[in-house]
Protein backbone atom coordinates (compact mmCIF):
# COMPACT_ATOMS: atom_id res chain seq x y z
CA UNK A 1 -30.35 32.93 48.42
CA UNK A 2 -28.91 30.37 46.19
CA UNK A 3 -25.37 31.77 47.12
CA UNK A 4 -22.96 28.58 47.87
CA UNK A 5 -20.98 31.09 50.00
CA UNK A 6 -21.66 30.92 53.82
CA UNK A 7 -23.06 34.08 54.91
CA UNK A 8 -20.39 35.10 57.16
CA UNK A 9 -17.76 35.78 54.24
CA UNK A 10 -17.73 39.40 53.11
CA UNK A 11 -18.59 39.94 49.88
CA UNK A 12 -15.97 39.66 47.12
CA UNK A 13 -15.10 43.20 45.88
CA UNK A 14 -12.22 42.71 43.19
CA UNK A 15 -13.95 40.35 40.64
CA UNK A 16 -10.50 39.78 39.42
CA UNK A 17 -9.65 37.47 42.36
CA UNK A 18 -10.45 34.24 42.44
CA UNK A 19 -14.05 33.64 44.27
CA UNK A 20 -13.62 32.09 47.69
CA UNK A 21 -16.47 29.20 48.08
CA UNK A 22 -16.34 26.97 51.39
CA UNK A 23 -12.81 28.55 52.12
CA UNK A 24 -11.25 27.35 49.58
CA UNK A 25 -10.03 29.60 45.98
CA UNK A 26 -11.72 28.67 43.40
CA UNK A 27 -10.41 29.53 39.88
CA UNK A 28 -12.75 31.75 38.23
CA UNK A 29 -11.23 32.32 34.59
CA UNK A 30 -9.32 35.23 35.32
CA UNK A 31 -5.53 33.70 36.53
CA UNK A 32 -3.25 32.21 33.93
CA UNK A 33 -3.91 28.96 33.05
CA UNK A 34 -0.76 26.45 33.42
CA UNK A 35 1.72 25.85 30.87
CA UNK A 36 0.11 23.41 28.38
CA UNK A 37 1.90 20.26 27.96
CA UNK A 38 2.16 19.19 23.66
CA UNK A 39 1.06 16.35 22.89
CA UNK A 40 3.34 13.38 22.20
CA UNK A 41 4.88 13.38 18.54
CA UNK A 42 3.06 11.01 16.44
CA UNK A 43 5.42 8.13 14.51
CA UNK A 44 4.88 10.29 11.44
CA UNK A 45 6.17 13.17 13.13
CA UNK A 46 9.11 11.15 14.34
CA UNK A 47 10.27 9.50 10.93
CA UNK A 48 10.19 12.86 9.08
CA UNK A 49 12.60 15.17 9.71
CA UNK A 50 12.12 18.54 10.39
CA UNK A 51 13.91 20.80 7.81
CA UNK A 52 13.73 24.00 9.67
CA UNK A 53 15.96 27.29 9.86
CA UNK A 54 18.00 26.19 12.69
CA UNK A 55 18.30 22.64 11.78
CA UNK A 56 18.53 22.72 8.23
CA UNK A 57 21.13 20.11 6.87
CA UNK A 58 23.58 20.87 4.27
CA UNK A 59 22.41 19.26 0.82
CA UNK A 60 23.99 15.75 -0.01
CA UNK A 61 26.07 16.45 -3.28
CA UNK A 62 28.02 13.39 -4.79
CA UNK A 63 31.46 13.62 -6.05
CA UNK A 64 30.25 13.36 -9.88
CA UNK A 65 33.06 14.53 -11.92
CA UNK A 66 36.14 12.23 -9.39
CA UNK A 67 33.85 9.29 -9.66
CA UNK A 68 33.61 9.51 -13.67
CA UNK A 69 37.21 11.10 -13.88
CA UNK A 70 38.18 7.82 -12.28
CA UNK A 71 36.08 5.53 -14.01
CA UNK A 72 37.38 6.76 -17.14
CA UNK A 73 41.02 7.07 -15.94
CA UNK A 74 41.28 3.06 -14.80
CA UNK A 75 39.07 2.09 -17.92
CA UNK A 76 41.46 3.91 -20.00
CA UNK A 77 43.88 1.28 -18.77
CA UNK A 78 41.88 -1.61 -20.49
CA UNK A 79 39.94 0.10 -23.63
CA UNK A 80 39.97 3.48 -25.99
CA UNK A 81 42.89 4.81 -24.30
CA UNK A 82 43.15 7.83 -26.55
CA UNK A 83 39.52 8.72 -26.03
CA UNK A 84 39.02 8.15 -22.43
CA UNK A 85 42.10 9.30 -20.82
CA UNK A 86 41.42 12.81 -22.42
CA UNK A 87 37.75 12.68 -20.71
CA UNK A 88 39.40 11.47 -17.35
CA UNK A 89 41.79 14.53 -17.48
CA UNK A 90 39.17 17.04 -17.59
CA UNK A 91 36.67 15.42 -15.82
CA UNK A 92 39.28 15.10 -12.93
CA UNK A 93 40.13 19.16 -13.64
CA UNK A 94 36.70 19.81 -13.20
CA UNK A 95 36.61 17.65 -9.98
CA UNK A 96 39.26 19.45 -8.52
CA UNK A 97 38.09 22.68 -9.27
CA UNK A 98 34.99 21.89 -7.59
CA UNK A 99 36.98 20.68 -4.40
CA UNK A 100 36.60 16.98 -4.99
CA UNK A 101 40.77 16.49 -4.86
CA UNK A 102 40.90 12.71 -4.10
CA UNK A 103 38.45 11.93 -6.49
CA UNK A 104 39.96 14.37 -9.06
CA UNK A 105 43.75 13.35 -8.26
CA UNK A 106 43.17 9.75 -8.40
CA UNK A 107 41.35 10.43 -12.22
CA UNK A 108 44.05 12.40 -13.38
CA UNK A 109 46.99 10.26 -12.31
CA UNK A 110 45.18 7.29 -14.01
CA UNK A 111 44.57 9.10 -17.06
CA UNK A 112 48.51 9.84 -17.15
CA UNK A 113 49.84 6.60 -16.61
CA UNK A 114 47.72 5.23 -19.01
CA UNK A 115 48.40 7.42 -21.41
CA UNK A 116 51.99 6.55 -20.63
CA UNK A 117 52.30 3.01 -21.11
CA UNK A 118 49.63 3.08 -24.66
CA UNK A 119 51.38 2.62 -27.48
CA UNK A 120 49.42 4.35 -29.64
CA UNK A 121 50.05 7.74 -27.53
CA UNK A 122 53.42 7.47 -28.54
CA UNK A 123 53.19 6.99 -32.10
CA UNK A 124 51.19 9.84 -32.27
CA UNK A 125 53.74 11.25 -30.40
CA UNK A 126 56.29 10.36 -32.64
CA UNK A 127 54.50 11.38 -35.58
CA UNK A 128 54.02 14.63 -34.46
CA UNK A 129 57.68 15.66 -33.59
CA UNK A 130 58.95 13.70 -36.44
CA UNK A 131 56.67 16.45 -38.68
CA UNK A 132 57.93 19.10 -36.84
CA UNK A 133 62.08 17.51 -36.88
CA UNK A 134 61.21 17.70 -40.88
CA UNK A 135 59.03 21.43 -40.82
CA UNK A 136 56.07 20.00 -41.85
CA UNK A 137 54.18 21.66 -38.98
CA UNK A 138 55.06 25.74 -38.24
């Protein structure tokens, strides 16, 4: 007798419908609820970035070996000539082989014109094909 249903409706025989109470449908648990909305990203959410599959960034990787190939190639201008111009040869080599070509070109063509305007380079220079002019070397 407690029913809230006036006693005119028929009963309800599919318990899967939705119950009708005063003529209106009333939602018993049975129909899909509505899309749920997510919540608003908190600011930590916001100022970290999401590293996932689709979205994943290519790793930062500095240009190591043309930076010091270069360092040592202009530095070889000023100081140790002979020992730095070597290193700023191969470390440009190794820059370029690692696709770094500005960095490594740059290295290398400092290394060479120091090398080209130290003195020292060409005594040793001179030494050498002046011992091979007189067969000291093979």
């Amino acid at each position: 007798m407690n029913d809230p249903r006036p006693p005119s409706e028929p009963e309800n025989e599919n318990p899967r419908l939705p119950a009708r109470v005063f003529g209106q449908a009333v939602d018993a648990g049975f129909s899909p609820a509505p899309p749920a909305v997510p919540p608003p990203p908190t600011l930590l959410e916001e100022l970290r970035p999401w590293a996932g599959p689709e979205t994943q960034r290519p790793s930062f990787s500095p240009p190591v070996f043309g930076t010091l190939s270069v360092i040592f190639g202009i530095t070889a201008f000023y100081k140790a000539t002979l020992l730095l111009a070597p290193l700023a040869l191969i470390a440009g080599l190794i820059a370029c082989l690692k696709r770094q070509w500005g960095w490594g070109l740059i290295g290398i063509l400092s290394a060479v014109a120091a090398l080209a305007i130290d003195p020292y380079f060409w005594g040793l220079a001179g030494l050498y094909w002046l011992a091979r002019a007189l067969g000291l070397l093979g």
